[in-house]
Structure formats: C-alpha cells, structure tokens
N, C-alpha and C. Protein backbone atom coordinates (compact mmCIF):
# COMPACT_ATOMS: atom_id res chain seq x y z
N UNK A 1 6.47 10.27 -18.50
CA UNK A 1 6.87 8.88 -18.50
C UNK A 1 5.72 8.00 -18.01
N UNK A 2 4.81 7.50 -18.78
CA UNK A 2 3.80 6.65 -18.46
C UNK A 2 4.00 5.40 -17.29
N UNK A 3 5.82 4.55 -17.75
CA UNK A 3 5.83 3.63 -17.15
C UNK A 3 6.09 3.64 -15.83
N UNK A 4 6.59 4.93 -15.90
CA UNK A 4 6.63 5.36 -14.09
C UNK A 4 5.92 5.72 -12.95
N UNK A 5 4.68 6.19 -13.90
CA UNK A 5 3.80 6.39 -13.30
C UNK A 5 2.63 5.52 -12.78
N UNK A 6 2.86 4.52 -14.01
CA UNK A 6 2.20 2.87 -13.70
C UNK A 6 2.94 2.05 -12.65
N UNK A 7 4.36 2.19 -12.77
CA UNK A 7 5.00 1.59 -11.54
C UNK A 7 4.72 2.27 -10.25
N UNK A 8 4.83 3.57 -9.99
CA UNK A 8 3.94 4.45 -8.57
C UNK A 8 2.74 3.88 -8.40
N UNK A 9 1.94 4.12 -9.46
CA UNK A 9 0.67 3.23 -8.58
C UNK A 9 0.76 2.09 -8.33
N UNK A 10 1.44 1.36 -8.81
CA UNK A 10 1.73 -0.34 -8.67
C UNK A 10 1.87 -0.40 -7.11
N UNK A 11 2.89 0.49 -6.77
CA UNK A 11 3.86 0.87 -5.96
C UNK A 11 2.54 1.10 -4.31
N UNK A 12 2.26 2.25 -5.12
CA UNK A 12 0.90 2.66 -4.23
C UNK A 12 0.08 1.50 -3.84
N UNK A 13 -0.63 0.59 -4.68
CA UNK A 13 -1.44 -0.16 -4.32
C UNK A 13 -0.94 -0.83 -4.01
N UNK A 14 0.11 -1.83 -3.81
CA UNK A 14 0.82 -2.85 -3.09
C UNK A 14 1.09 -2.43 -1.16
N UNK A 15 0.62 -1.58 -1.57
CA UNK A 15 0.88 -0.35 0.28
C UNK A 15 0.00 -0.38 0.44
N UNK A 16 -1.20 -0.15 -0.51
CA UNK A 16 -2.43 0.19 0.89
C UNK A 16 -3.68 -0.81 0.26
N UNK A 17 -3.96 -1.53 -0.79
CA UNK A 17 -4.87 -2.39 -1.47
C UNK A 17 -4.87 -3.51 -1.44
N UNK A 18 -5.02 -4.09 -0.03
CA UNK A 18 -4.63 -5.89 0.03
C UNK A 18 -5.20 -6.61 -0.76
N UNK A 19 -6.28 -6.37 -1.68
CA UNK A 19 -6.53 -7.44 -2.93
C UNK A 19 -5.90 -7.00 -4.02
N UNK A 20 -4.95 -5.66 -4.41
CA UNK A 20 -4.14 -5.93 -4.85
C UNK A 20 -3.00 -6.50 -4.67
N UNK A 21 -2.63 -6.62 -3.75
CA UNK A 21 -1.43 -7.20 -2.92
C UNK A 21 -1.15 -8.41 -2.99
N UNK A 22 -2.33 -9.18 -2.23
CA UNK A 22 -2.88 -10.76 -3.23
C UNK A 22 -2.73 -11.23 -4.43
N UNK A 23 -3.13 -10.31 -5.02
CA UNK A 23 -2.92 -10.52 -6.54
C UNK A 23 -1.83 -10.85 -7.04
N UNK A 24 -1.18 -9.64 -6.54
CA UNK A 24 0.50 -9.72 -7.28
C UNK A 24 1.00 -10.99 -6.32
N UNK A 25 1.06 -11.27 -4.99
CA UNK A 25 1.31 -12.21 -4.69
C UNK A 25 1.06 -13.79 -5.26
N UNK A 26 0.19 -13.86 -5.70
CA UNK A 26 -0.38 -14.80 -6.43
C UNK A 26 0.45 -14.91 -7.65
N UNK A 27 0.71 -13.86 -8.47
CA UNK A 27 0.91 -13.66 -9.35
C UNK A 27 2.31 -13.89 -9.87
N UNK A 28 3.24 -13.52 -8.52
CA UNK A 28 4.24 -13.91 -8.41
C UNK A 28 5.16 -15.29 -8.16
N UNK A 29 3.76 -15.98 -7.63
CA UNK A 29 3.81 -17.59 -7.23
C UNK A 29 3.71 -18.20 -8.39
N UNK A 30 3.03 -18.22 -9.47
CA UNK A 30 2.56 -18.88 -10.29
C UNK A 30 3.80 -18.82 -11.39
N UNK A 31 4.43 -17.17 -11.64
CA UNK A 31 5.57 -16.61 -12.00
C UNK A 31 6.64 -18.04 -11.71
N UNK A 32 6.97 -17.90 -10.42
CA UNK A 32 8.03 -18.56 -10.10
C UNK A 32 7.66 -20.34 -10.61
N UNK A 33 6.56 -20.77 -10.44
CA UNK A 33 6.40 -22.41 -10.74
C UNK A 33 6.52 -22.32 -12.48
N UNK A 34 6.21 -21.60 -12.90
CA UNK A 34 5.67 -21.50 -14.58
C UNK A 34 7.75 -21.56 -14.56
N UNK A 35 8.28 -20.59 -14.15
CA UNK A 35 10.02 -20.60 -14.06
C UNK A 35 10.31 -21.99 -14.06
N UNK A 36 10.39 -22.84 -12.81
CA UNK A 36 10.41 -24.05 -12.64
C UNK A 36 9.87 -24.97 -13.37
N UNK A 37 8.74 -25.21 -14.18
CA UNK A 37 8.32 -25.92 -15.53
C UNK A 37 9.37 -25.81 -16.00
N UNK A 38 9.38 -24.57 -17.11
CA UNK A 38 10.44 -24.10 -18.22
C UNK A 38 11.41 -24.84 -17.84
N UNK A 39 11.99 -25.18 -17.08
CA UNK A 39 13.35 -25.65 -16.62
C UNK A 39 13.34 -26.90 -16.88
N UNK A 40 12.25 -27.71 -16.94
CA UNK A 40 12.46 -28.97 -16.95
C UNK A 40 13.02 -29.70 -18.43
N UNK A 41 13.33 -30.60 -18.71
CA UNK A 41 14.20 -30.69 -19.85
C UNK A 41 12.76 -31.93 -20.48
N UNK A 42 12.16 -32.24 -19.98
CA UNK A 42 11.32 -33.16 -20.56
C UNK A 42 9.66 -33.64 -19.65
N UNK A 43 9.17 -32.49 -19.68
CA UNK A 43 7.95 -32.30 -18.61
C UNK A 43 6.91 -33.22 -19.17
N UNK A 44 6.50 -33.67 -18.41
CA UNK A 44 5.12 -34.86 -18.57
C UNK A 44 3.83 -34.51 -19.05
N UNK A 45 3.12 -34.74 -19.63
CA UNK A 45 1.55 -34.49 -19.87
C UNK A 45 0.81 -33.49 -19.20
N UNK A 46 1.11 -34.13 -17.72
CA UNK A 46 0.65 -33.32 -16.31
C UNK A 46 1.23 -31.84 -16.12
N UNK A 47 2.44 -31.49 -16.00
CA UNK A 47 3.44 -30.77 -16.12
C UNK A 47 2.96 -29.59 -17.29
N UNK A 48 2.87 -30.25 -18.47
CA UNK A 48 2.63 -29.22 -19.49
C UNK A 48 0.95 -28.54 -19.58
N UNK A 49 0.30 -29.59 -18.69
CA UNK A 49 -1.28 -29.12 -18.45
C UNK A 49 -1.18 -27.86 -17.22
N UNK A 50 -0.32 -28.21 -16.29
CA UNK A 50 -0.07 -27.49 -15.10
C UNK A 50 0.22 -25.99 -15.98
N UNK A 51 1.56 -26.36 -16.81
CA UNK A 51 2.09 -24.46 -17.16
C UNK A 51 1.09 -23.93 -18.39
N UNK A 52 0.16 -25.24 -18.59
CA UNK A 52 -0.97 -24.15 -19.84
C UNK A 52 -2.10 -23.24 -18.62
N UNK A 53 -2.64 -24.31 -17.58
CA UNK A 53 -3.61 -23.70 -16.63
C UNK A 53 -2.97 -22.83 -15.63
N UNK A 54 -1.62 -22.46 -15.58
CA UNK A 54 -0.73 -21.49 -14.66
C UNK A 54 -0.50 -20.00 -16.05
N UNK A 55 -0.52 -20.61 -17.02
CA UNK A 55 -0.21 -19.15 -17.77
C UNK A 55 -1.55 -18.38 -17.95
N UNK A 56 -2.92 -19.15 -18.12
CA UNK A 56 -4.48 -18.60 -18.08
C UNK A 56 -4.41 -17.86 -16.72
N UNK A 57 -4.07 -18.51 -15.60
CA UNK A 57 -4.09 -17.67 -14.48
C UNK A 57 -3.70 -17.05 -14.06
N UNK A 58 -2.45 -16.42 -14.71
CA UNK A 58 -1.79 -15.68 -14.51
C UNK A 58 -2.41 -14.48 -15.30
N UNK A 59 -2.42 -15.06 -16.75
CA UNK A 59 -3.35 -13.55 -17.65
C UNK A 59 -4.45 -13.36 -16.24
N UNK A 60 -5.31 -13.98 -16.55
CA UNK A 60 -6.35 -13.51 -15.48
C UNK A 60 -6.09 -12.62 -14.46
N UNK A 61 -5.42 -13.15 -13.39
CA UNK A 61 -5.08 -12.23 -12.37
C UNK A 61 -4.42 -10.90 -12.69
N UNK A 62 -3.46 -10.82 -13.89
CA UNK A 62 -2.91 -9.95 -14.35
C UNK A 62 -3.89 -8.38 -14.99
N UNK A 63 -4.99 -9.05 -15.31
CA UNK A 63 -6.21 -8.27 -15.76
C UNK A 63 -6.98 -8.07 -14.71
N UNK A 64 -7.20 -8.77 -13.72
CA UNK A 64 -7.72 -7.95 -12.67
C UNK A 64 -6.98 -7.16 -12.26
N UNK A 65 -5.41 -7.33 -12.26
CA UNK A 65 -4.65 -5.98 -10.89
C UNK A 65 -4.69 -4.78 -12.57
N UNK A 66 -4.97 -4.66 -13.54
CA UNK A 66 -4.89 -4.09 -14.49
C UNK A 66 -6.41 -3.44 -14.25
N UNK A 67 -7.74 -3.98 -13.60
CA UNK A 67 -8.65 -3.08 -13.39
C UNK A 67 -8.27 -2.32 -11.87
N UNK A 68 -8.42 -2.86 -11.23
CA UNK A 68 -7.40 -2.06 -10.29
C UNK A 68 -6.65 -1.02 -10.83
N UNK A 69 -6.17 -0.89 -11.35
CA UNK A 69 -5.29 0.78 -11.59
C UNK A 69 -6.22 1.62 -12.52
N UNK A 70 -6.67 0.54 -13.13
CA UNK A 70 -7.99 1.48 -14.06
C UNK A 70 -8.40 1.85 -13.22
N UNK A 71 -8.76 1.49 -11.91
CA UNK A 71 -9.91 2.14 -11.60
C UNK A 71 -9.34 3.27 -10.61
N UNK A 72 -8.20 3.09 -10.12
CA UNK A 72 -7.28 3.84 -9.38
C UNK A 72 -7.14 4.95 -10.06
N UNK A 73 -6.96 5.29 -11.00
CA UNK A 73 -6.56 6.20 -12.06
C UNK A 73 -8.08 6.74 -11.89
N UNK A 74 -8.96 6.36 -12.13
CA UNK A 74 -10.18 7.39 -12.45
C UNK A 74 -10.63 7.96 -11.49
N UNK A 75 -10.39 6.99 -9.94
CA UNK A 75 -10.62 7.55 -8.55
C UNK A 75 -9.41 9.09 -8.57
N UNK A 76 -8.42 8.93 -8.80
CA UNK A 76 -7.75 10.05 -8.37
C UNK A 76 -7.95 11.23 -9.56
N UNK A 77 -8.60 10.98 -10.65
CA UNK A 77 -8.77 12.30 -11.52
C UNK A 77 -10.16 12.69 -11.11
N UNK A 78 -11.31 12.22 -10.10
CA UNK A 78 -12.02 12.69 -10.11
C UNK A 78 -11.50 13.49 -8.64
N UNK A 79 -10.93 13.10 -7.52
CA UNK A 79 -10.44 13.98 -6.81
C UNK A 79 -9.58 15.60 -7.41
C-alpha cells in the first residue's frame, strides 16, 4: 500500500523534522484561508489575487514537503 506508507512518513516527519512541520503548518494555513475565499459569494479583485497567490504557495510548499520524503525515502534505503 504505497499510500500508507507515504502517510507513515508524513507521519514520521511531522515528529521529528521541524521544517517539515512548518511546512505542513503553513500549508495548512493557507488551506484554511483559500476555504474561506471559496466561501465568499462575490470576492473582490484583491480577494481573487489573494486565492491565485495562496494556491502558487501552496503548490510550492507542497513540493518542498514532497522533497522531503524524497529525500527521506533515499536516506532510509541507504541505511
């Protein structure tokens, strides 16, 4: 089961990798405001600039905690 094993390390690094930890924290913030946009029934100029430059940053950060396990993964097959 691949996805389980991606969730363990997720799991793992959220325990002991505080810049992964950050990350997802971050990641989770941006999560929740991008939520709060969506919701709005008629968002402003500003608003819709906010959830275009919140969804880039989110990919972003999302690809860093994604090298993070890459690299997690290659640390523990060379052990």
């Amino acid at each position: 089961m691949p996805g389980s094993t991606t969730d363990s390390i997720k799991e793992q690094l959220l325990a002991t990798n505080s810049q992964f930890r950050e990350l997802a924290r971050e990641h989770q913030k941006h999560e929740q405001r991008l939520s709060e946009l969506a919701a709005l029934p008629y968002p402003s100029a500003e608003e819709q600039f906010e959830e275009s430059l919140l969804k880039k940053k989110k990919l972003y950060i999302k690809d860093q905690m994604e090298a993070i396990i890459q690299q997690y993964k290659r640390s523990q097959a060379c052990h």
